[in-house]
Protein backbone atom coordinates (compact mmCIF):
# COMPACT_ATOMS: atom_id res chain seq x y z
CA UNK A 1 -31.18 88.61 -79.61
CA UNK A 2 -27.79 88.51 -78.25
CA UNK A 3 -29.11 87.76 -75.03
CA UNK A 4 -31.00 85.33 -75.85
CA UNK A 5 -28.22 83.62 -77.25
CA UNK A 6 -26.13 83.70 -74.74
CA UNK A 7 -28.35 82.72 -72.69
CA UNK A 8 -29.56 79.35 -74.59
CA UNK A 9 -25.59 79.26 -74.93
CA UNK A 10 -25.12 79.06 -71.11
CA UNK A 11 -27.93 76.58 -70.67
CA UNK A 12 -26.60 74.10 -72.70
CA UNK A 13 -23.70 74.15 -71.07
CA UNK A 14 -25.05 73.78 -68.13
CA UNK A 15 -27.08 70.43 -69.48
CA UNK A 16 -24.13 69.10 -71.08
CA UNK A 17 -21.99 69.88 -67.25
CA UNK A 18 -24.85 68.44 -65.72
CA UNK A 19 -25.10 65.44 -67.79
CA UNK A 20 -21.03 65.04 -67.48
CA UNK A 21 -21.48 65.59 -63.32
CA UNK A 22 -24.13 62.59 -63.48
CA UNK A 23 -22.22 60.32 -65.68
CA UNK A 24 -19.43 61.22 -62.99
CA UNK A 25 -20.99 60.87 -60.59
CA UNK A 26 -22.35 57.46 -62.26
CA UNK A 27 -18.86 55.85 -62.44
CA UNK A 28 -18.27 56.94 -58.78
CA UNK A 29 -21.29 55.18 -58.00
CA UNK A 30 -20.10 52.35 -59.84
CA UNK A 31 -16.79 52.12 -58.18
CA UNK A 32 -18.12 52.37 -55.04
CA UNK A 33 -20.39 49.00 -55.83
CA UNK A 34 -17.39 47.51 -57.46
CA UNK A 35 -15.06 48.30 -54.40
CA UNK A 36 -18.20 46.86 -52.26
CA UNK A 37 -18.24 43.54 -53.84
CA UNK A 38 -14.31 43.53 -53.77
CA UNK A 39 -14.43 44.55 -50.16
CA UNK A 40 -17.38 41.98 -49.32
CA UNK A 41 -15.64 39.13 -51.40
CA UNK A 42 -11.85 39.80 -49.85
CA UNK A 43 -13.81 39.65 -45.94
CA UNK A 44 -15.35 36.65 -47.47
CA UNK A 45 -11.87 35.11 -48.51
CA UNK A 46 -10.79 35.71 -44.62
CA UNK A 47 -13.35 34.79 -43.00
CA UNK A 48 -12.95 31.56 -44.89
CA UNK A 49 -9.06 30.98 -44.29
CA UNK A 50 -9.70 31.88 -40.50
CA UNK A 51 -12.02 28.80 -40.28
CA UNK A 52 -10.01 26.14 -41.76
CA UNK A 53 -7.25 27.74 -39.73
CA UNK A 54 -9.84 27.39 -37.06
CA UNK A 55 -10.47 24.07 -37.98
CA UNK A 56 -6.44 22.97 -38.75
CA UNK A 57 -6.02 23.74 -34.32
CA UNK A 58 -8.85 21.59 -33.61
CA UNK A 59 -7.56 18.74 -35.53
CA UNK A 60 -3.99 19.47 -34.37
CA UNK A 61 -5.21 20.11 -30.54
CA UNK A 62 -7.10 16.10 -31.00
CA UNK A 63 -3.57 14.72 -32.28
CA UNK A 64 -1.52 16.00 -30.10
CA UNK A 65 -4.41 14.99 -27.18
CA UNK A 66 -4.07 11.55 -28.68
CA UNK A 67 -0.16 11.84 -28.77
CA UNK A 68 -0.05 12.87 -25.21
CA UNK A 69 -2.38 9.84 -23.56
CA UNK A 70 -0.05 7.60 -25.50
CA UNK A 71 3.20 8.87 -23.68
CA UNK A 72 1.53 8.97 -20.81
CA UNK A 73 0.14 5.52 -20.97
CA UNK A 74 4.09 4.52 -22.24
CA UNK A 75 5.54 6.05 -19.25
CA UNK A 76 2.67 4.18 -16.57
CA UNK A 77 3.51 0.74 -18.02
CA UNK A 78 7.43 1.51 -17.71
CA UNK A 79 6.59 2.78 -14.29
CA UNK A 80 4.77 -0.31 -13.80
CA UNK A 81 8.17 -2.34 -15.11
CA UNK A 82 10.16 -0.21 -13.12
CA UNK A 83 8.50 -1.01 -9.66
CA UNK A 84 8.35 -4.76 -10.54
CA UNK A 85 11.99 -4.58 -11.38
CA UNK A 86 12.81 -2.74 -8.46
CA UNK A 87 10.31 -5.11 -6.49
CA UNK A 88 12.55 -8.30 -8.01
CA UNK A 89 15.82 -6.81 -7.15
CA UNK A 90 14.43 -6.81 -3.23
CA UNK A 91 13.80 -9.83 -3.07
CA UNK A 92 17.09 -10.96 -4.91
CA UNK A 93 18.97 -8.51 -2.43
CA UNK A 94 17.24 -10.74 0.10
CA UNK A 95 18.15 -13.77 -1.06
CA UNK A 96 21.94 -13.11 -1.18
CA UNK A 97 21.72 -11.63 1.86
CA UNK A 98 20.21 -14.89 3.21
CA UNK A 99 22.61 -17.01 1.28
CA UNK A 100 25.38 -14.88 2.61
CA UNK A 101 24.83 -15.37 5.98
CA UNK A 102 24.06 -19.11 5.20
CA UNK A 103 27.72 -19.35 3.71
CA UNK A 104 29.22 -17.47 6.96
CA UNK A 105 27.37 -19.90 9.13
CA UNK A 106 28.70 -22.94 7.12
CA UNK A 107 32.30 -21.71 7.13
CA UNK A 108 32.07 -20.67 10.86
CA UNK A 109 30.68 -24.86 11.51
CA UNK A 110 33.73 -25.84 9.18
CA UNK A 111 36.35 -23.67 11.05
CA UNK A 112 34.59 -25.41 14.18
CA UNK A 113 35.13 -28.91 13.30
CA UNK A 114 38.35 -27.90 11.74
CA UNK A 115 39.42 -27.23 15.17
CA UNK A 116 38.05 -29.78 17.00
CA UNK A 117 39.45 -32.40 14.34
CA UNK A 118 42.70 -31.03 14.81
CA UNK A 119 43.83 -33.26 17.49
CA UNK A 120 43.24 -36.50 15.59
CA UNK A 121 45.61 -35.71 12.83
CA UNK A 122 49.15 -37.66 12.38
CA UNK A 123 52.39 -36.43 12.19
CA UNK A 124 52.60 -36.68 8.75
CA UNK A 125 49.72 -35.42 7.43
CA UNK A 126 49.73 -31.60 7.88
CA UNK A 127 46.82 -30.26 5.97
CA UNK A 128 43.79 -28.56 8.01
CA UNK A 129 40.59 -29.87 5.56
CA UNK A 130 37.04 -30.86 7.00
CA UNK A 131 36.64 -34.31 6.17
CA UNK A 132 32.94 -35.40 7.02
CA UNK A 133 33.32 -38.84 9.27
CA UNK A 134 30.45 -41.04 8.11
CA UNK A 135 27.95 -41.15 10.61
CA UNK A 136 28.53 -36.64 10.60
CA UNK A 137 25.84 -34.80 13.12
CA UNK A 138 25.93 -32.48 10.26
CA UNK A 139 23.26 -34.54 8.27
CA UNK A 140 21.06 -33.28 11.14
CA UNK A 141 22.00 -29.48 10.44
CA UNK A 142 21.46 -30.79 6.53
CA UNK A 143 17.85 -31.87 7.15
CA UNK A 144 16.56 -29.61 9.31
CA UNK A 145 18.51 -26.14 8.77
CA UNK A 146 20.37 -26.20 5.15
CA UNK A 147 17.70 -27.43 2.98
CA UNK A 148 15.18 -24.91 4.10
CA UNK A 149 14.07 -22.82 0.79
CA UNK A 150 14.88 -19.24 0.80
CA UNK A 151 12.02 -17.24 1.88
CA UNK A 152 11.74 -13.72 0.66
CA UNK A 153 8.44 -11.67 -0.96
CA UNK A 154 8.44 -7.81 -2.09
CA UNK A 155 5.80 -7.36 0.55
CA UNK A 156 7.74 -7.69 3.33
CA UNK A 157 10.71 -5.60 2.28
CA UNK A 158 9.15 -2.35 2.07
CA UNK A 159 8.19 -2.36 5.63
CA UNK A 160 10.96 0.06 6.53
């Protein structure tokens, strides 16, 4: 009978290590479903902060799309104010010029009659000034030559 003893004995504890291995192996099983759902939930979690980081670029890539045809816009109509400017000053240039050589043509027409006029003078008087006699050939020059507007345009001063 002392087999049979040990051998119920030994069987028993072979249930009770068999029922222990599955209630092991159980909670393995249910760590393994918990880690899963951890796993599954954390790849969730990324998946969802890559997107809005995703979605934060787009939005950032439209400003700075918006930002960037404003400057460019700024810098054509300063460009455009630039060249006008620069189109003005031309002309101005022009003008002077023209007015400059106006002014060297007047003095040389001065000098002219200063020297011709010179012979009339008296003794006394010893200045050397233009004094315009009344019936002056210079009201000629006056109609036809210095009361002609200045003519100048940006067209014609970039033809260089």
């Amino acid at each position: 009978m002392a087999s049979s003893s040990g051998t119920s004995s030994g069987s028993s504890t072979l249930m009770q290590n068999s029922g222990s291995d599955e209630d092991l192996q159980a909670l393995m099983d249910e760590r393994k479903r918990k880690r899963m759902i951890s796993n599954r939930e954390s790849a969730r979690r990324s998946r969802m902060r890559k997107q809005k980081h995703l979605d934060d670029l787009m939005v950032q890539i439209t400003q700075l799309r918006k930002e960037n045809h404003q400057i460019i816009t700024r810098i054509n109509i300063t460009t455009q104010h630039y060249l006008n400017v620069e189109a003005d000053n031309s002309v101005l240039r022009a003008q002077a010029n023209e007015l400059s050589h106006r002014l060297q043509s007047l003095n040389e027409i001065i000098s002219f009659l200063n020297g011709s006029n010179s012979g009339n003078f008296d003794a006394e008087d010893t200045s050397v000034a233009f004094t315009e006699p009344a019936d002056s050939f210079l009201n000629l020059f006056n109609l036809a030559y210095l009361n002609q507007p200045i003519m100048a345009s940006a067209d014609s001063m970039f033809q260089y």
